[in-house]
PDB file of N, CA and C in Angstrom:
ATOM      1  N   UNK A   1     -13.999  -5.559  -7.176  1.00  0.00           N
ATOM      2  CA  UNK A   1     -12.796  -5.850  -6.412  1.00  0.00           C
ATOM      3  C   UNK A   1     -12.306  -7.258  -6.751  1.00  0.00           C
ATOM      4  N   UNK A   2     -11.180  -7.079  -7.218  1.00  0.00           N
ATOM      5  CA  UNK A   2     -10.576  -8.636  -6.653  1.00  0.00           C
ATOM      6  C   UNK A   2      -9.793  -9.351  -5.510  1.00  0.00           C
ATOM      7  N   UNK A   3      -9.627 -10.419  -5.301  1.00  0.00           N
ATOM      8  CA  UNK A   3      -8.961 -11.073  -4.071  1.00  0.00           C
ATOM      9  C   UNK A   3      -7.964 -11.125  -4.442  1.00  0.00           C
ATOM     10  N   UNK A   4      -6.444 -10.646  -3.411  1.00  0.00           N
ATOM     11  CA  UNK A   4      -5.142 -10.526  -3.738  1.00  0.00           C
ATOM     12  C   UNK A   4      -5.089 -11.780  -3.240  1.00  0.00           C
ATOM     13  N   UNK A   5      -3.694 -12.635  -3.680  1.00  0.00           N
ATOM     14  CA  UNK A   5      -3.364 -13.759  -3.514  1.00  0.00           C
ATOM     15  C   UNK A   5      -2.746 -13.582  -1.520  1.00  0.00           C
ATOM     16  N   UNK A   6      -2.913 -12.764  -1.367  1.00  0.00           N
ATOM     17  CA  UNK A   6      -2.922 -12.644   0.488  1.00  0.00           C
ATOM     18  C   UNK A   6      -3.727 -12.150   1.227  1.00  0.00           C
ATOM     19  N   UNK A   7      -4.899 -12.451   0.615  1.00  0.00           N
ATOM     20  CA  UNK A   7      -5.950 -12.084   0.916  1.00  0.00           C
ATOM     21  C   UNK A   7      -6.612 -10.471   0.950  1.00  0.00           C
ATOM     22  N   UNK A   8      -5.639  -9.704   0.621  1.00  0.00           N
ATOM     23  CA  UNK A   8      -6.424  -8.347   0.375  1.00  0.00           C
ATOM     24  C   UNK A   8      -7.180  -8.165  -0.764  1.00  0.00           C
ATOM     25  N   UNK A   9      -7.689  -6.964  -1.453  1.00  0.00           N
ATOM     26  CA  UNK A   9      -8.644  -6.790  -2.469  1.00  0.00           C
ATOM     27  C   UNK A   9      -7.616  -5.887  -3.268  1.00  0.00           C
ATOM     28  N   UNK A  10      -7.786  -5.786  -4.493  1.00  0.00           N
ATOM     29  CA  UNK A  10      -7.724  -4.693  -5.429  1.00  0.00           C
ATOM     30  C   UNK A  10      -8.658  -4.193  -6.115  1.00  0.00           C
ATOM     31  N   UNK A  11      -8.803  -2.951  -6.103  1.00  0.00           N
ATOM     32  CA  UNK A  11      -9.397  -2.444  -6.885  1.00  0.00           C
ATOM     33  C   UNK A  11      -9.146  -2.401  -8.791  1.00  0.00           C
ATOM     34  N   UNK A  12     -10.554  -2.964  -9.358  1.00  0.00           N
ATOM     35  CA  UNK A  12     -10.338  -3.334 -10.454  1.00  0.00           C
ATOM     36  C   UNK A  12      -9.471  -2.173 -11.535  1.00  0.00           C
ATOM     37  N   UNK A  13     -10.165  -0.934 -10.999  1.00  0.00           N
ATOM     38  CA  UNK A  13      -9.834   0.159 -12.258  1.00  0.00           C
ATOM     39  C   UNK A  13      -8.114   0.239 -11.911  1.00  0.00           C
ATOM     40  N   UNK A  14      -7.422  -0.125 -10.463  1.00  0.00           N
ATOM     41  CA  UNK A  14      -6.028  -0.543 -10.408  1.00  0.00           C
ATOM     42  C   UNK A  14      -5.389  -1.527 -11.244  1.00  0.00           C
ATOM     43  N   UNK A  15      -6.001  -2.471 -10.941  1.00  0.00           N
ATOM     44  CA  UNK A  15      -5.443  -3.222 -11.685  1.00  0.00           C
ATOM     45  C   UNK A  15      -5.219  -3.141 -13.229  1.00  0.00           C
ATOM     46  N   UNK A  16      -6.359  -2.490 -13.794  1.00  0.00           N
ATOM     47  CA  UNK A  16      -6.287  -2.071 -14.793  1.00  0.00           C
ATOM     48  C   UNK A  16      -5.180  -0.878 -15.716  1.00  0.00           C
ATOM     49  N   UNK A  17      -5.277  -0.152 -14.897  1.00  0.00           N
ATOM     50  CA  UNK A  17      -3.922   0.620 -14.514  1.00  0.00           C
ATOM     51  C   UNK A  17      -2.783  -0.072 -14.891  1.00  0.00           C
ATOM     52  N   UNK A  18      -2.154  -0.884 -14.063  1.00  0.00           N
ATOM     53  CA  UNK A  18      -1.239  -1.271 -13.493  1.00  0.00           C
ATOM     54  C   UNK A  18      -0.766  -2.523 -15.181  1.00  0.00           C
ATOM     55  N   UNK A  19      -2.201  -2.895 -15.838  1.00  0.00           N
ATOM     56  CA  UNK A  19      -1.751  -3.847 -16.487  1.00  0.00           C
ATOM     57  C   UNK A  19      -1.777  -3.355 -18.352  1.00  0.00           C
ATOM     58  N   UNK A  20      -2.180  -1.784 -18.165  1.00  0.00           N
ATOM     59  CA  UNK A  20      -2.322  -0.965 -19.260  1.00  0.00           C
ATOM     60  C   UNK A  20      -1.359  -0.039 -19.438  1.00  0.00           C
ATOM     61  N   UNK A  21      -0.530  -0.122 -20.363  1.00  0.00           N
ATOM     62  CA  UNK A  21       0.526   0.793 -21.043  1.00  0.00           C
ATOM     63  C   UNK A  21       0.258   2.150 -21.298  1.00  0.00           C
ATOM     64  N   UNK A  22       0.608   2.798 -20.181  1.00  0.00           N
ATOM     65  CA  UNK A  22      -0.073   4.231 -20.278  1.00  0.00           C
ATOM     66  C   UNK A  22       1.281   4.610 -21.121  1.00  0.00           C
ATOM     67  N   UNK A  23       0.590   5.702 -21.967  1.00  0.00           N
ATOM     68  CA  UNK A  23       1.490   6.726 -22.874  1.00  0.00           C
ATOM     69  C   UNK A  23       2.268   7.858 -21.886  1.00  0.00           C
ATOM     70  N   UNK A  24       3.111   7.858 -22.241  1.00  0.00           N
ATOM     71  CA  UNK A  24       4.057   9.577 -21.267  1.00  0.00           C
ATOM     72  C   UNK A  24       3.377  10.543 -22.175  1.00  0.00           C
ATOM     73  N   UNK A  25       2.861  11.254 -21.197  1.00  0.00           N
ATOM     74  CA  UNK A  25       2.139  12.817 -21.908  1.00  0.00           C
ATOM     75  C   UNK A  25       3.046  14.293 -21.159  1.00  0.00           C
ATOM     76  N   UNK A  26       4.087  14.903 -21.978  1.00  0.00           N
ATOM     77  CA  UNK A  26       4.108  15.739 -21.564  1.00  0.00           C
ATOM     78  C   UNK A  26       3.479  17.167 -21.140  1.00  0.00           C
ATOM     79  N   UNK A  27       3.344  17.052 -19.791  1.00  0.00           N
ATOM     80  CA  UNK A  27       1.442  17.894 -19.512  1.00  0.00           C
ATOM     81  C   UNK A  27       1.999  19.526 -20.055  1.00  0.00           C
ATOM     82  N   UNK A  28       3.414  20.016 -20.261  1.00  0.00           N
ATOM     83  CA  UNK A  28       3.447  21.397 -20.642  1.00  0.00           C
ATOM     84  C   UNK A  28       3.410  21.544 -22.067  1.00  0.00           C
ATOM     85  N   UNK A  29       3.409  20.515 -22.788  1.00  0.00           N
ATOM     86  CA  UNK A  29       3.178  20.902 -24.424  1.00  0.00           C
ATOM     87  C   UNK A  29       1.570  20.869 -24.640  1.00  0.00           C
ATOM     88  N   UNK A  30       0.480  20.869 -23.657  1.00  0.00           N
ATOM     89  CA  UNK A  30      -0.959  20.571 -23.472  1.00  0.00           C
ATOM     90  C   UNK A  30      -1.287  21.969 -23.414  1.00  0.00           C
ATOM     91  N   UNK A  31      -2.585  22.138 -24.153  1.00  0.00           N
ATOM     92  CA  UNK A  31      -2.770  23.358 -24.307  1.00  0.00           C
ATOM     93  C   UNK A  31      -4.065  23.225 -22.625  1.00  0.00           C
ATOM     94  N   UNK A  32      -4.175  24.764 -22.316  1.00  0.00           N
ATOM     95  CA  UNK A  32      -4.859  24.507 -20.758  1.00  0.00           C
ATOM     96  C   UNK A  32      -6.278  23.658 -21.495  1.00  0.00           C
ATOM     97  N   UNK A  33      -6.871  23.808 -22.548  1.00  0.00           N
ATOM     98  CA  UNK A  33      -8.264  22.611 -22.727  1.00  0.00           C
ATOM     99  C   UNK A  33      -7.848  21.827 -22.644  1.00  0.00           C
ATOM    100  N   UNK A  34      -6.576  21.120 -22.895  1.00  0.00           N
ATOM    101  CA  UNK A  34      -6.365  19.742 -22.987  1.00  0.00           C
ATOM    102  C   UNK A  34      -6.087  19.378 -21.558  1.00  0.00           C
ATOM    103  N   UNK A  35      -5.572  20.382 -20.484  1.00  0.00           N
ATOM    104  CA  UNK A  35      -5.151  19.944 -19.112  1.00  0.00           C
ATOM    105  C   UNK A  35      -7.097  19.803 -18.755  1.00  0.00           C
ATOM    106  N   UNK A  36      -7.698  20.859 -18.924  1.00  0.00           N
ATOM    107  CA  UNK A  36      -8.924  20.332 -17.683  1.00  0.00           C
ATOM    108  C   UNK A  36      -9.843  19.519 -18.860  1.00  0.00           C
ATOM    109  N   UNK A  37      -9.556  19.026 -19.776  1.00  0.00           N
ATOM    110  CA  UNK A  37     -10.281  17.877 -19.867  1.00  0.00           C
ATOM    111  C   UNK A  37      -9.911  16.223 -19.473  1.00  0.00           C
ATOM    112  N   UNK A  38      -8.034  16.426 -19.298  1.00  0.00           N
ATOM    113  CA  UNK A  38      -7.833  15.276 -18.598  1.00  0.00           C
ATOM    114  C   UNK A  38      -8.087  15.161 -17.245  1.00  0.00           C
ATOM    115  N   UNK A  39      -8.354  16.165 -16.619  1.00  0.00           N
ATOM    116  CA  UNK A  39      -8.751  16.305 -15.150  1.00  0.00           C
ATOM    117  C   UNK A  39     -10.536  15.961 -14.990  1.00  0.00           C
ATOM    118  N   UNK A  40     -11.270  16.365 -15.900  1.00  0.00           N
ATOM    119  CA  UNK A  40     -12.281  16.149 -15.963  1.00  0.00           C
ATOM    120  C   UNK A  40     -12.565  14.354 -15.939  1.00  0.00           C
ATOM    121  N   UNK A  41     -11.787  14.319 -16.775  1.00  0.00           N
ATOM    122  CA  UNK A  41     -11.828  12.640 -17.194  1.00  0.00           C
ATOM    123  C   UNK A  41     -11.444  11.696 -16.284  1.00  0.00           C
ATOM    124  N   UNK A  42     -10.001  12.390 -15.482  1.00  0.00           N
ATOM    125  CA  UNK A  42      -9.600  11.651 -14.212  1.00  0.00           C
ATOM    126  C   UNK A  42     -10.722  11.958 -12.868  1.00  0.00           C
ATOM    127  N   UNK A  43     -11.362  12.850 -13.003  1.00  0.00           N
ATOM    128  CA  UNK A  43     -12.435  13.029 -11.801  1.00  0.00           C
ATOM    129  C   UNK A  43     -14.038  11.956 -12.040  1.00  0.00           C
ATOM    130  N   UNK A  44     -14.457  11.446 -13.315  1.00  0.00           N
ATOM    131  CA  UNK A  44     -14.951  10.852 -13.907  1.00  0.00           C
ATOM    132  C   UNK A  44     -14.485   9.479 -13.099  1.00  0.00           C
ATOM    133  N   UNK A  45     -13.173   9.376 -13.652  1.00  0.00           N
ATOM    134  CA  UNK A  45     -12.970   7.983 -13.088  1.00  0.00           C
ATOM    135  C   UNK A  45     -13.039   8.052 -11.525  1.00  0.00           C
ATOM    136  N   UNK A  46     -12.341   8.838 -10.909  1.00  0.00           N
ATOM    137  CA  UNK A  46     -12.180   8.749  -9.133  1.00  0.00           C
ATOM    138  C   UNK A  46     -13.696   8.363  -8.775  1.00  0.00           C
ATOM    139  N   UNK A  47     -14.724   9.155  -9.416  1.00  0.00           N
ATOM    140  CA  UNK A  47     -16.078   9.398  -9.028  1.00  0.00           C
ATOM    141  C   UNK A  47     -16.345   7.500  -8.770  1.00  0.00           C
ATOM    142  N   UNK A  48     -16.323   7.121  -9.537  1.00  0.00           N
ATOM    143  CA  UNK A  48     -16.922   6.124  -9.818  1.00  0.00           C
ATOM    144  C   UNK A  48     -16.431   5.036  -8.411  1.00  0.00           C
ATOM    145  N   UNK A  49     -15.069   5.271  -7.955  1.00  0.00           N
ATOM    146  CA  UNK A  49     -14.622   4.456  -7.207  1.00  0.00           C
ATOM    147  C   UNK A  49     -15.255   4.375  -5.889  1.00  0.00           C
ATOM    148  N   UNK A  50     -15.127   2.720  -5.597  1.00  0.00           N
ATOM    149  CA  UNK A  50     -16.065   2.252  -4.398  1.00  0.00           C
ATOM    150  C   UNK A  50     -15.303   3.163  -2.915  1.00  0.00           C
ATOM    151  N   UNK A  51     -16.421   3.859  -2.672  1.00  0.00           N
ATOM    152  CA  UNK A  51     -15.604   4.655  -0.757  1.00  0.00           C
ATOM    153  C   UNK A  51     -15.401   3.779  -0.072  1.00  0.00           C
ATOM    154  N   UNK A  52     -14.734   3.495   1.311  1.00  0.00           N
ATOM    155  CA  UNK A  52     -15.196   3.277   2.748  1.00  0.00           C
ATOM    156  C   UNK A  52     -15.201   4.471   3.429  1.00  0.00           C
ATOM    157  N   UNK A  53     -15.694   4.256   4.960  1.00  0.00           N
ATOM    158  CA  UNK A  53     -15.366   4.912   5.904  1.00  0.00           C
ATOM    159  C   UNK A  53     -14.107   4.535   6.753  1.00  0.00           C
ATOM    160  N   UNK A  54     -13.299   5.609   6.703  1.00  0.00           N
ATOM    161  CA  UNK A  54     -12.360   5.286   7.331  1.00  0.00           C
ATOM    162  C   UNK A  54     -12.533   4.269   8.650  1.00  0.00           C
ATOM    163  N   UNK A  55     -13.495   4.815   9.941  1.00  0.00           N
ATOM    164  CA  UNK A  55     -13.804   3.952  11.117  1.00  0.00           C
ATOM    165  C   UNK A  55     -13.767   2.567  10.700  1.00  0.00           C
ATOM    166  N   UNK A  56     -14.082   2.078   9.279  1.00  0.00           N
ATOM    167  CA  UNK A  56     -14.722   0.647   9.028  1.00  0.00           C
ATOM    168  C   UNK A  56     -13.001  -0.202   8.520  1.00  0.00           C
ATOM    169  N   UNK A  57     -12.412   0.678   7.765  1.00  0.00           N
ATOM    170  CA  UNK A  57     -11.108   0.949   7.135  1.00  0.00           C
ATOM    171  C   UNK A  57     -10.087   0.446   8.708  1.00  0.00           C
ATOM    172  N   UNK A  58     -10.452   1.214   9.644  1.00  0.00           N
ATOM    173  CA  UNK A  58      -9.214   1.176  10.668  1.00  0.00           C
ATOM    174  C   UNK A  58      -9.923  -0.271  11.609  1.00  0.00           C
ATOM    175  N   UNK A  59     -10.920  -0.071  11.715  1.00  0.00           N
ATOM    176  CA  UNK A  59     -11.290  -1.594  12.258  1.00  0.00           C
ATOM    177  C   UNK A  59     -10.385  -2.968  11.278  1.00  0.00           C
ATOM    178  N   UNK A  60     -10.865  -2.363  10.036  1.00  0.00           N
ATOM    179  CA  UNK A  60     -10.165  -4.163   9.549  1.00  0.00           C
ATOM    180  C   UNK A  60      -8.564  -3.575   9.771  1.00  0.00           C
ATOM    181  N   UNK A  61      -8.133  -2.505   9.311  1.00  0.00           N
ATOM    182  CA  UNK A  61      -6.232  -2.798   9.495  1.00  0.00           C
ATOM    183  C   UNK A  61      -6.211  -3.148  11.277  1.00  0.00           C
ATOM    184  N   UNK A  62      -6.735  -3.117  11.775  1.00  0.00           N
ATOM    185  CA  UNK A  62      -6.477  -3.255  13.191  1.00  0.00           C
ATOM    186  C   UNK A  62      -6.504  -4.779  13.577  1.00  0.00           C
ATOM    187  N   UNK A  63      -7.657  -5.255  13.185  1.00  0.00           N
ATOM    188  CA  UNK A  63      -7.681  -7.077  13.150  1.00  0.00           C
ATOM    189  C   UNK A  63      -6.836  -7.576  12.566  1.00  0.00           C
ATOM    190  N   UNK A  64      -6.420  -6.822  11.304  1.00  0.00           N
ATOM    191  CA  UNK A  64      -5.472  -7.704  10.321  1.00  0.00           C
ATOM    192  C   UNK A  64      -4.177  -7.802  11.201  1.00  0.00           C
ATOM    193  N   UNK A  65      -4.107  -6.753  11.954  1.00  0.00           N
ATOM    194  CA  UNK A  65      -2.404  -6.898  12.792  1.00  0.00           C
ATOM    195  C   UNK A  65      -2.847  -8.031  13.865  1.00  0.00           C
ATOM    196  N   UNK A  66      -4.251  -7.546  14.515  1.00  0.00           N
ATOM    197  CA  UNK A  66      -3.955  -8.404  16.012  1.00  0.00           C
ATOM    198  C   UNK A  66      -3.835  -9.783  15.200  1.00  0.00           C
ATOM    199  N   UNK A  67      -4.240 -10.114  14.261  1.00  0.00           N
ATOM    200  CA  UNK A  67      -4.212 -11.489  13.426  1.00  0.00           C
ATOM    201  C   UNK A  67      -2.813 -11.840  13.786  1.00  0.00           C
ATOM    202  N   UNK A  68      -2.302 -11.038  13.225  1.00  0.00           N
ATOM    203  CA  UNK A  68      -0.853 -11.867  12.806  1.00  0.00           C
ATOM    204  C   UNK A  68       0.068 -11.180  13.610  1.00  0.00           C
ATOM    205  N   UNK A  69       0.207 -10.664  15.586  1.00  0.00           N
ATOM    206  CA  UNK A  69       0.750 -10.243  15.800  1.00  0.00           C
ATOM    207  C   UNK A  69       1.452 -11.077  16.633  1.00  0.00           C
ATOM    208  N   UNK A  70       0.848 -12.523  17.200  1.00  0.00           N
ATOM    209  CA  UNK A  70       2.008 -13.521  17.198  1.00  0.00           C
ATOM    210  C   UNK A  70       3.340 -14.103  17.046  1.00  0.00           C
ATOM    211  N   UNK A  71       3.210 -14.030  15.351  1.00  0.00           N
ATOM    212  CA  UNK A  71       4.133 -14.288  14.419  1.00  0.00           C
ATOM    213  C   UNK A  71       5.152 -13.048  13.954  1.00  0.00           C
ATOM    214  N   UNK A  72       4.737 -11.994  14.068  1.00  0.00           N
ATOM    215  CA  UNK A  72       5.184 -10.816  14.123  1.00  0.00           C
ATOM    216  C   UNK A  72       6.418 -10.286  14.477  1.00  0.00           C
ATOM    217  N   UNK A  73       7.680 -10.349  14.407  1.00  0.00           N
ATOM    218  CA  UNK A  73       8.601 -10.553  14.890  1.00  0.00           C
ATOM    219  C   UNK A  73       8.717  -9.020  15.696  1.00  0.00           C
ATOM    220  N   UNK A  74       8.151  -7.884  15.198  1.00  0.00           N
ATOM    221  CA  UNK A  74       8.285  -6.349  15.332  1.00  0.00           C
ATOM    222  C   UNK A  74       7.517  -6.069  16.231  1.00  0.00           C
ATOM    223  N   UNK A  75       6.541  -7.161  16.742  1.00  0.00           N
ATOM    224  CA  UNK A  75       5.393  -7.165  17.874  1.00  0.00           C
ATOM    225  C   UNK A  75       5.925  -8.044  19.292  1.00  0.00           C
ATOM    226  N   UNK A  76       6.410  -9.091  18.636  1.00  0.00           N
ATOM    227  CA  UNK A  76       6.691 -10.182  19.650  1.00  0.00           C
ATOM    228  C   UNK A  76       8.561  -9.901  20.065  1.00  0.00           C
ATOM    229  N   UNK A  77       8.950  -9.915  19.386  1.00  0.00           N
ATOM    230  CA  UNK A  77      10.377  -9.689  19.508  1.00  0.00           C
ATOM    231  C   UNK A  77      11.202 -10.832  18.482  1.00  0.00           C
ATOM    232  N   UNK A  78      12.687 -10.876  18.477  1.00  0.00           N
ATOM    233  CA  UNK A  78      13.161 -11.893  17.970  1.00  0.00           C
ATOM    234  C   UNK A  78      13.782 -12.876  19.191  1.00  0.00           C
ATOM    235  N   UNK A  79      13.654 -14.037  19.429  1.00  0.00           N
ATOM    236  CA  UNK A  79      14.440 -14.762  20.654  1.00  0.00           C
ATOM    237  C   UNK A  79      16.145 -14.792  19.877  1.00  0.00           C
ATOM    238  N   UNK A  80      16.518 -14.769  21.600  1.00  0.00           N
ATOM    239  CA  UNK A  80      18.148 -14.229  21.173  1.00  0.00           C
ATOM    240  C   UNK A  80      19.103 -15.201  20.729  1.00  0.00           C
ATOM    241  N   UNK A  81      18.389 -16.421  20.653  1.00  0.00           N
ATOM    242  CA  UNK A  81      19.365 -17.624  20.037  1.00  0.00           C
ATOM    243  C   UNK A  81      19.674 -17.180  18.177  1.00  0.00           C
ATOM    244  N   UNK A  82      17.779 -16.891  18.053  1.00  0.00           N
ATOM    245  CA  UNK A  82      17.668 -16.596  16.820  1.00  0.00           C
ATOM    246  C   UNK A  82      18.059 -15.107  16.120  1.00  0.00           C
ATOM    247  N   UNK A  83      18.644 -14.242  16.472  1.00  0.00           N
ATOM    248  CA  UNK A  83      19.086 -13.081  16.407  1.00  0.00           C
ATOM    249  C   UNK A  83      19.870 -12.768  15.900  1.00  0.00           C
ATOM    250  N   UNK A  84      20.458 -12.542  14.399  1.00  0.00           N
ATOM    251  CA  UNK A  84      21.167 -12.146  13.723  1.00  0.00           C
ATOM    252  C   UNK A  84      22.267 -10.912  13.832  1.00  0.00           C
ATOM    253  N   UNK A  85      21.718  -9.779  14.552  1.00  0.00           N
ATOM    254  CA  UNK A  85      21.674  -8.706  14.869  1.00  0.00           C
ATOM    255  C   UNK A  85      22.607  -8.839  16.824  1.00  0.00           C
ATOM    256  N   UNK A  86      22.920  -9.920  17.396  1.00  0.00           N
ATOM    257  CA  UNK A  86      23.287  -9.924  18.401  1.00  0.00           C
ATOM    258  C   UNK A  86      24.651  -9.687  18.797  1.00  0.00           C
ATOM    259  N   UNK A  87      24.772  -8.469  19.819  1.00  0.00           N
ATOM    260  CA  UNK A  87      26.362  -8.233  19.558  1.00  0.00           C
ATOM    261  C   UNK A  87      26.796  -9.901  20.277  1.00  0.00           C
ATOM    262  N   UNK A  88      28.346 -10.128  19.385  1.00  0.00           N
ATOM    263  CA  UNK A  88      28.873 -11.430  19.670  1.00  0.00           C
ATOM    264  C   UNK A  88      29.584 -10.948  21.079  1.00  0.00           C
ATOM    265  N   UNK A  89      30.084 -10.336  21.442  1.00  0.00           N
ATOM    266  CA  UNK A  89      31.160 -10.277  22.332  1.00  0.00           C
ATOM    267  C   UNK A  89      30.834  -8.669  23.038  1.00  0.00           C
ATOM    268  N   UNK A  90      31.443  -8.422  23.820  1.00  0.00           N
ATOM    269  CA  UNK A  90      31.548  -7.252  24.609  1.00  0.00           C
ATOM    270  C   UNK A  90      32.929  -6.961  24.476  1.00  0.00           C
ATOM    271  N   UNK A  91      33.539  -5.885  24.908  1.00  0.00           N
ATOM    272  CA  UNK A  91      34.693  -5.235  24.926  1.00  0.00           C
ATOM    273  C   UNK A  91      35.161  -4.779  26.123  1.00  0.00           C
ATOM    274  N   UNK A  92      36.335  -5.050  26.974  1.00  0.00           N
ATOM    275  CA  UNK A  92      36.951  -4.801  28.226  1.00  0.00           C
ATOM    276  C   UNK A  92      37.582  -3.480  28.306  1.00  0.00           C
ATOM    277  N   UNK A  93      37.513  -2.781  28.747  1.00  0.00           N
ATOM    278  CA  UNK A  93      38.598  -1.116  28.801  1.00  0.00           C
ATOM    279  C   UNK A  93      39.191  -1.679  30.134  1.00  0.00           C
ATOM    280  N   UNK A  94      40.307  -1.788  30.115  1.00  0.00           N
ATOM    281  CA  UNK A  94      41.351  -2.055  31.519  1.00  0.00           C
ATOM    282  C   UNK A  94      42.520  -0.365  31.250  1.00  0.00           C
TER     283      UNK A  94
END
């Protein structure tokens, strides 16, 4: 794993991904050996990847909010000075 610059992790074989020029394979010109050996190969890789348990998974997203639910504008609200979104005026029907 690595440390995201905001403190989350990535997973290396992502990153790897992400920084490797995958080829476009059109999967219908693949004869069916060629489909389940790339499936084989992609199950190869999944295998390998580190699990959690979800319970352990929803504990940290859960801290990570109460962390920052202060600052949170979608938690706390926006104050109405600061409110972009504030109707300016009302409208009279006489």
């Amino acid at each position: 794993m690595i440390e995201g610059e905001r403190g989350g992790t990535l997973d290396l074989f992502l990153v790897e991904r992400l920084i490797t020029k995958m080829p476009v394979i059109n999967v219908d010109d693949l004869t069916d050996k060629d489909k389940a050996k790339m499936e084989v190969d992609q199950l190869k890789i999944e295998v390998k990847l580190e699990r959690a348990l979800v319970s352990k998974c929803c504990e940290e997203v859960r801290d990570y909010i109460q962390a920052g639910a202060e600052e949170d504008p979608l938690v706390k609200g926006i104050p109405e000075e600061k409110n972009p979104f504030k109707e300016k005026g009302g409208c009279v029907i006489s």
